[in-house]
N, C-alpha and C. Protein backbone atom coordinates (compact mmCIF):
# COMPACT_ATOMS: atom_id res chain seq x y z
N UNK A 1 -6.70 3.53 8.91
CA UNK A 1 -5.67 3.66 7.91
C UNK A 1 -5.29 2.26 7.46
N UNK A 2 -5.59 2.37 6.30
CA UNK A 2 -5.04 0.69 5.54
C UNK A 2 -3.95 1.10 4.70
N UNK A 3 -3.13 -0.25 3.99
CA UNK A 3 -2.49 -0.14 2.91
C UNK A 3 -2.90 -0.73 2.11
N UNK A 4 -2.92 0.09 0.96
CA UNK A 4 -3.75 -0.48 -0.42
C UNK A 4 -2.58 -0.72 -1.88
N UNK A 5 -1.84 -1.47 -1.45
CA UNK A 5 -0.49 -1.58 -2.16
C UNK A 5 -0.94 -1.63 -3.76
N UNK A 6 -1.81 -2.47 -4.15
CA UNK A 6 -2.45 -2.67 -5.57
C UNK A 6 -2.61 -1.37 -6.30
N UNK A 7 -2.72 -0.07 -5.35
CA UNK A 7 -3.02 1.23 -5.16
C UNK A 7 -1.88 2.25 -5.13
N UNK A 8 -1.04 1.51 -4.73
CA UNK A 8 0.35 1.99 -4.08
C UNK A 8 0.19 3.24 -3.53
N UNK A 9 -0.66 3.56 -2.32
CA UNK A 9 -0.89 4.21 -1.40
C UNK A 9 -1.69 3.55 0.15
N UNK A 10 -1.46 4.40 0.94
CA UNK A 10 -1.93 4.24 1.81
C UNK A 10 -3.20 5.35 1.90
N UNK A 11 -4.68 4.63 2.73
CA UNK A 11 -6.00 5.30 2.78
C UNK A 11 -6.17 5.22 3.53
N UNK A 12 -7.18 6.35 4.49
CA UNK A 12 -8.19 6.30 4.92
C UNK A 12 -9.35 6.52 4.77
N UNK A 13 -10.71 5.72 5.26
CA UNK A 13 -11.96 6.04 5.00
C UNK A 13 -12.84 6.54 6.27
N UNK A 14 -13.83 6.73 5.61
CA UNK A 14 -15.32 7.10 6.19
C UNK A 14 -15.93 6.14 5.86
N UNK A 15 -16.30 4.89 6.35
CA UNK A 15 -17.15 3.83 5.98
C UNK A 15 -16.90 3.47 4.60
N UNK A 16 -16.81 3.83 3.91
CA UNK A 16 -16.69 3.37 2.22
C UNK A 16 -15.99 4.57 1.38
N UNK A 17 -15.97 5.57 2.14
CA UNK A 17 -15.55 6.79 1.47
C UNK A 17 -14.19 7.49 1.37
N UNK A 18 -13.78 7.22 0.62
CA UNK A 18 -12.14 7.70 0.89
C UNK A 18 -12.04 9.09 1.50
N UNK A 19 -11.47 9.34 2.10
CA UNK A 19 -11.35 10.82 2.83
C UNK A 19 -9.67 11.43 2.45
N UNK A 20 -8.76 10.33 2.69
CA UNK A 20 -7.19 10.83 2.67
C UNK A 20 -6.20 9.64 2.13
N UNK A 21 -5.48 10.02 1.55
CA UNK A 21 -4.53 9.23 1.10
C UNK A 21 -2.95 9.86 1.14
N UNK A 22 -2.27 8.85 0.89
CA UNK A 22 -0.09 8.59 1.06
C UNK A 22 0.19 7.69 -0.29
N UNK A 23 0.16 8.90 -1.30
CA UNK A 23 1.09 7.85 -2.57
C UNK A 23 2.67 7.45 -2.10
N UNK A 24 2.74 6.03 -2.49
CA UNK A 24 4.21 5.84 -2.72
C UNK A 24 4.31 5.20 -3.60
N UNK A 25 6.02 4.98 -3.47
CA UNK A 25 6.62 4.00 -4.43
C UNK A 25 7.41 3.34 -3.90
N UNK A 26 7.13 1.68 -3.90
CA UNK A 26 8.10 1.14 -3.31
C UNK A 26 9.28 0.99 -3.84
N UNK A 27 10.78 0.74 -3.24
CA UNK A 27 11.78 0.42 -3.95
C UNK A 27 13.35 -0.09 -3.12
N UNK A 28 12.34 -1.56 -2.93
CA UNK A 28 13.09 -2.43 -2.07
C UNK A 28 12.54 -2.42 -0.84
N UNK A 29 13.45 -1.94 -0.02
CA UNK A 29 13.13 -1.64 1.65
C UNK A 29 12.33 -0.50 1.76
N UNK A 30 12.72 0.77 0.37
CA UNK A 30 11.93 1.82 1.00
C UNK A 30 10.86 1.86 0.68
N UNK A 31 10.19 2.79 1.26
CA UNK A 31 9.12 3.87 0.50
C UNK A 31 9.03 4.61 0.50
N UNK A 32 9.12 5.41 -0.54
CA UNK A 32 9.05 6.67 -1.78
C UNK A 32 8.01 7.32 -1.16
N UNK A 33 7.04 8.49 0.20
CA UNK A 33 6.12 9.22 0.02
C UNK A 33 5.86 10.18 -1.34
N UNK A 34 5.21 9.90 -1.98
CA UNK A 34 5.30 10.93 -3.28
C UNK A 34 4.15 12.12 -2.97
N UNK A 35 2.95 11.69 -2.45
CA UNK A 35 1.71 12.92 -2.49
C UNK A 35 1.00 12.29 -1.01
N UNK A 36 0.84 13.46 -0.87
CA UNK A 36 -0.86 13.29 0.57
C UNK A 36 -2.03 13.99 0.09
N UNK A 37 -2.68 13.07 0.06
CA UNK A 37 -3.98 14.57 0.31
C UNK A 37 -5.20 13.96 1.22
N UNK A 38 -6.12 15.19 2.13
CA UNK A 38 -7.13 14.77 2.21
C UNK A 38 -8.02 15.72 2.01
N UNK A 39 -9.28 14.99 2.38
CA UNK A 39 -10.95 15.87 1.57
C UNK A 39 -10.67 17.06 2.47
N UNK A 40 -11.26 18.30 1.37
CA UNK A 40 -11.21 19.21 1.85
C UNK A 40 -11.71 19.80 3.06
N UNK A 41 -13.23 18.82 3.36
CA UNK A 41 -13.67 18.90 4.64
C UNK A 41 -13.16 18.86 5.83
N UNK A 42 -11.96 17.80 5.66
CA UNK A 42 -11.07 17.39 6.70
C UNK A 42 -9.96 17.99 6.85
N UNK A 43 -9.07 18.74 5.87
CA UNK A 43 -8.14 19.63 6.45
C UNK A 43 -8.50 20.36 7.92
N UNK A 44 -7.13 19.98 8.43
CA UNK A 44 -7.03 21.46 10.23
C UNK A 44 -8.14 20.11 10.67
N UNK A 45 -8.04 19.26 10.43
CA UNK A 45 -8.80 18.36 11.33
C UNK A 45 -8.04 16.85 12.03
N UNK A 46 -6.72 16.86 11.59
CA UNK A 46 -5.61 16.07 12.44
C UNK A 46 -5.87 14.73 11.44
N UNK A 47 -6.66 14.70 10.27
CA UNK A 47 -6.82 13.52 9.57
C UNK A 47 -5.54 13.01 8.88
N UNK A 48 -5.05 14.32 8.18
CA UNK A 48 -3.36 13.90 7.75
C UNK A 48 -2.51 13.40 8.24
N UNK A 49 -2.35 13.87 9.72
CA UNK A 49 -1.22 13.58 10.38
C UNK A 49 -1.59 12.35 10.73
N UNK A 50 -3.12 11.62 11.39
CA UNK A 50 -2.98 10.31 11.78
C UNK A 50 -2.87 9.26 10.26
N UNK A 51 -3.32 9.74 9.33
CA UNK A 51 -2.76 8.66 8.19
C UNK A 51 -1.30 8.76 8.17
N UNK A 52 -0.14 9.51 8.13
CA UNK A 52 0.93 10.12 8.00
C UNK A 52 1.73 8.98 9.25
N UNK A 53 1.41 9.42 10.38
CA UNK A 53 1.43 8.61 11.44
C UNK A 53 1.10 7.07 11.16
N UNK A 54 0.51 6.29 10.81
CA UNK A 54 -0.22 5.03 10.97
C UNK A 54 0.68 4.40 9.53
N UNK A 55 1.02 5.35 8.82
CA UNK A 55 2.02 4.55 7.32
C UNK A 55 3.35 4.41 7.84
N UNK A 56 3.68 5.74 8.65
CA UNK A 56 5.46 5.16 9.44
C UNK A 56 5.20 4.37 9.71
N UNK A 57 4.27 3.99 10.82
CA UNK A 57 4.52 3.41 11.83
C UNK A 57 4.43 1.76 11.30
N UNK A 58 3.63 1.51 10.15
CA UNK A 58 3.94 0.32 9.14
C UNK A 58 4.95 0.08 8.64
N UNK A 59 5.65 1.47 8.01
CA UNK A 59 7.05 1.10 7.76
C UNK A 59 7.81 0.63 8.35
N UNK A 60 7.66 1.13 9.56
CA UNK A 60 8.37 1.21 11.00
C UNK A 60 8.53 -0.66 11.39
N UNK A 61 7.46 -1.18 11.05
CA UNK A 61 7.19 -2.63 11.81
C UNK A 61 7.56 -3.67 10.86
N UNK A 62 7.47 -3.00 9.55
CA UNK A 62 8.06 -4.25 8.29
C UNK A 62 9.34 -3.87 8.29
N UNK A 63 10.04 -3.15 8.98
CA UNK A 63 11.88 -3.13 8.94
C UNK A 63 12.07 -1.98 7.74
N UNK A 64 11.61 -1.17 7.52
CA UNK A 64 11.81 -0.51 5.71
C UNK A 64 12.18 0.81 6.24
N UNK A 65 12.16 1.68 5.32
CA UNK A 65 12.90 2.97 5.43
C UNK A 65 12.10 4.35 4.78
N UNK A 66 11.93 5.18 4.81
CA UNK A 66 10.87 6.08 3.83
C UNK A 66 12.20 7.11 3.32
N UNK A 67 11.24 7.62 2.20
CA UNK A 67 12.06 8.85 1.56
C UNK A 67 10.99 9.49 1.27
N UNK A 68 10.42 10.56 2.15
CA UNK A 68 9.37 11.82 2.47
C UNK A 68 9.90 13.20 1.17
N UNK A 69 9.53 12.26 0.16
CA UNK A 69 9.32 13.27 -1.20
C UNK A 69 8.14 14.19 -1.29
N UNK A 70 7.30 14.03 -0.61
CA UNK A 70 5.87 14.54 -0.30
C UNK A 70 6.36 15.45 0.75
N UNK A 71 6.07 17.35 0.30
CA UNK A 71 6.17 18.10 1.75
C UNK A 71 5.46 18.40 2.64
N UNK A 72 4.23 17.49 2.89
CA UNK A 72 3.53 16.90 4.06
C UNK A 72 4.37 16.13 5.10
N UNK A 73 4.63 14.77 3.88
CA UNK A 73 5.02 14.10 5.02
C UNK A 73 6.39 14.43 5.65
N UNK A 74 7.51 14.91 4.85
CA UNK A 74 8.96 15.73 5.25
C UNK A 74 8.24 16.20 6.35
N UNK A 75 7.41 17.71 6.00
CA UNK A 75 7.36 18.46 7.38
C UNK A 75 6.61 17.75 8.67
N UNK A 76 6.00 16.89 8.05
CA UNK A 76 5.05 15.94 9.63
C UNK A 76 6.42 15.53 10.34
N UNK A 77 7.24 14.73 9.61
CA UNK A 77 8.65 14.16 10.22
C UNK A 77 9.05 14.88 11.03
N UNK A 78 9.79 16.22 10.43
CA UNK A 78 10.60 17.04 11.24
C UNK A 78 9.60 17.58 12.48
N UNK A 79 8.56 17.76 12.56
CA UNK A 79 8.06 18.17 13.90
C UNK A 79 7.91 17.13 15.11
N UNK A 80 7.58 15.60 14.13
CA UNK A 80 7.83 14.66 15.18
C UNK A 80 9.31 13.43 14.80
N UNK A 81 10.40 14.32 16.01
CA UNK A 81 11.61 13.98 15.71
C UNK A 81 11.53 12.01 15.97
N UNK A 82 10.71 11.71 16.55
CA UNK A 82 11.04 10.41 17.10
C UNK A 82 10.90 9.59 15.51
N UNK A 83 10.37 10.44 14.47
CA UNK A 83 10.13 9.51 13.00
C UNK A 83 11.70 9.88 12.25
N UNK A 84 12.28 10.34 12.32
CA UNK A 84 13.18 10.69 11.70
C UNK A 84 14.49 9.35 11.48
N UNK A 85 14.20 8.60 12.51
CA UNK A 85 15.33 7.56 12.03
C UNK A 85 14.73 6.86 10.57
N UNK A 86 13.27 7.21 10.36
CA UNK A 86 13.00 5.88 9.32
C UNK A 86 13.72 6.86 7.91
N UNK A 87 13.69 7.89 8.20
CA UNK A 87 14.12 8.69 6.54
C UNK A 87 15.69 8.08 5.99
N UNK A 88 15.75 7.91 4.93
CA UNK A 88 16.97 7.41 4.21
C UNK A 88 17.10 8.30 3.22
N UNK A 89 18.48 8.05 2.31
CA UNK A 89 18.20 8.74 0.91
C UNK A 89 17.52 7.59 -0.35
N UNK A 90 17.44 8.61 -1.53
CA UNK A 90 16.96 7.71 -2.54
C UNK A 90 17.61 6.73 -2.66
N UNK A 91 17.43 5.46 -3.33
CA UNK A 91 18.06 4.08 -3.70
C UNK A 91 18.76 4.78 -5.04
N UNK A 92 19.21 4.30 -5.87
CA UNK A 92 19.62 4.42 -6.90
C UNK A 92 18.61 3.32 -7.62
N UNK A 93 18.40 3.72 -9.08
CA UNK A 93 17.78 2.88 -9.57
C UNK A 93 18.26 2.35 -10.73
């Protein structure tokens, strides 16, 4: 799992091949989850949750905050309570 900010998402690959991605938007401290998706091959195959996993946990280490607009990543949160401190509300813009 990388961050591809130029991209403003977070990816993962298969050697060269994109498999899954975490749109955001940054805005300030936070980040905005807007969409997930991965290849259809890989659904029910735990690929979501470790990209899902590996972008908190970035958030988590640059000090920032998420707002899980995406109902992937909301519901990944609520099942793993230990992510829940990073959720904030929207910024105002």
């Amino acid at each position: 799992m990388t961050d591809a900010p130029e991209r403003s998402r977070y990816e993962i690959r298969d050697g060269d091949r994109l498999v899954g991605l975490a749109a955001y938007q940054r805005r300030g401290d936070q980040v905005v989850f807007t969409h997930t998706e991965v290849e259809d091959s890989a659904e029910h195959s735990g690929l979501g949750s470790r990209l899902v996993r590996g972008a908190l946990d970035d958030v988590r280490a640059s000090g920032g905050s998420v707002v899980p607009v995406c109902s992937f990543v909301r519901d990944w949160i609520e099942r793993h309570p230990e992510y829940r401190d990073l959720v904030d509300t929207p910024a105002e813009n």
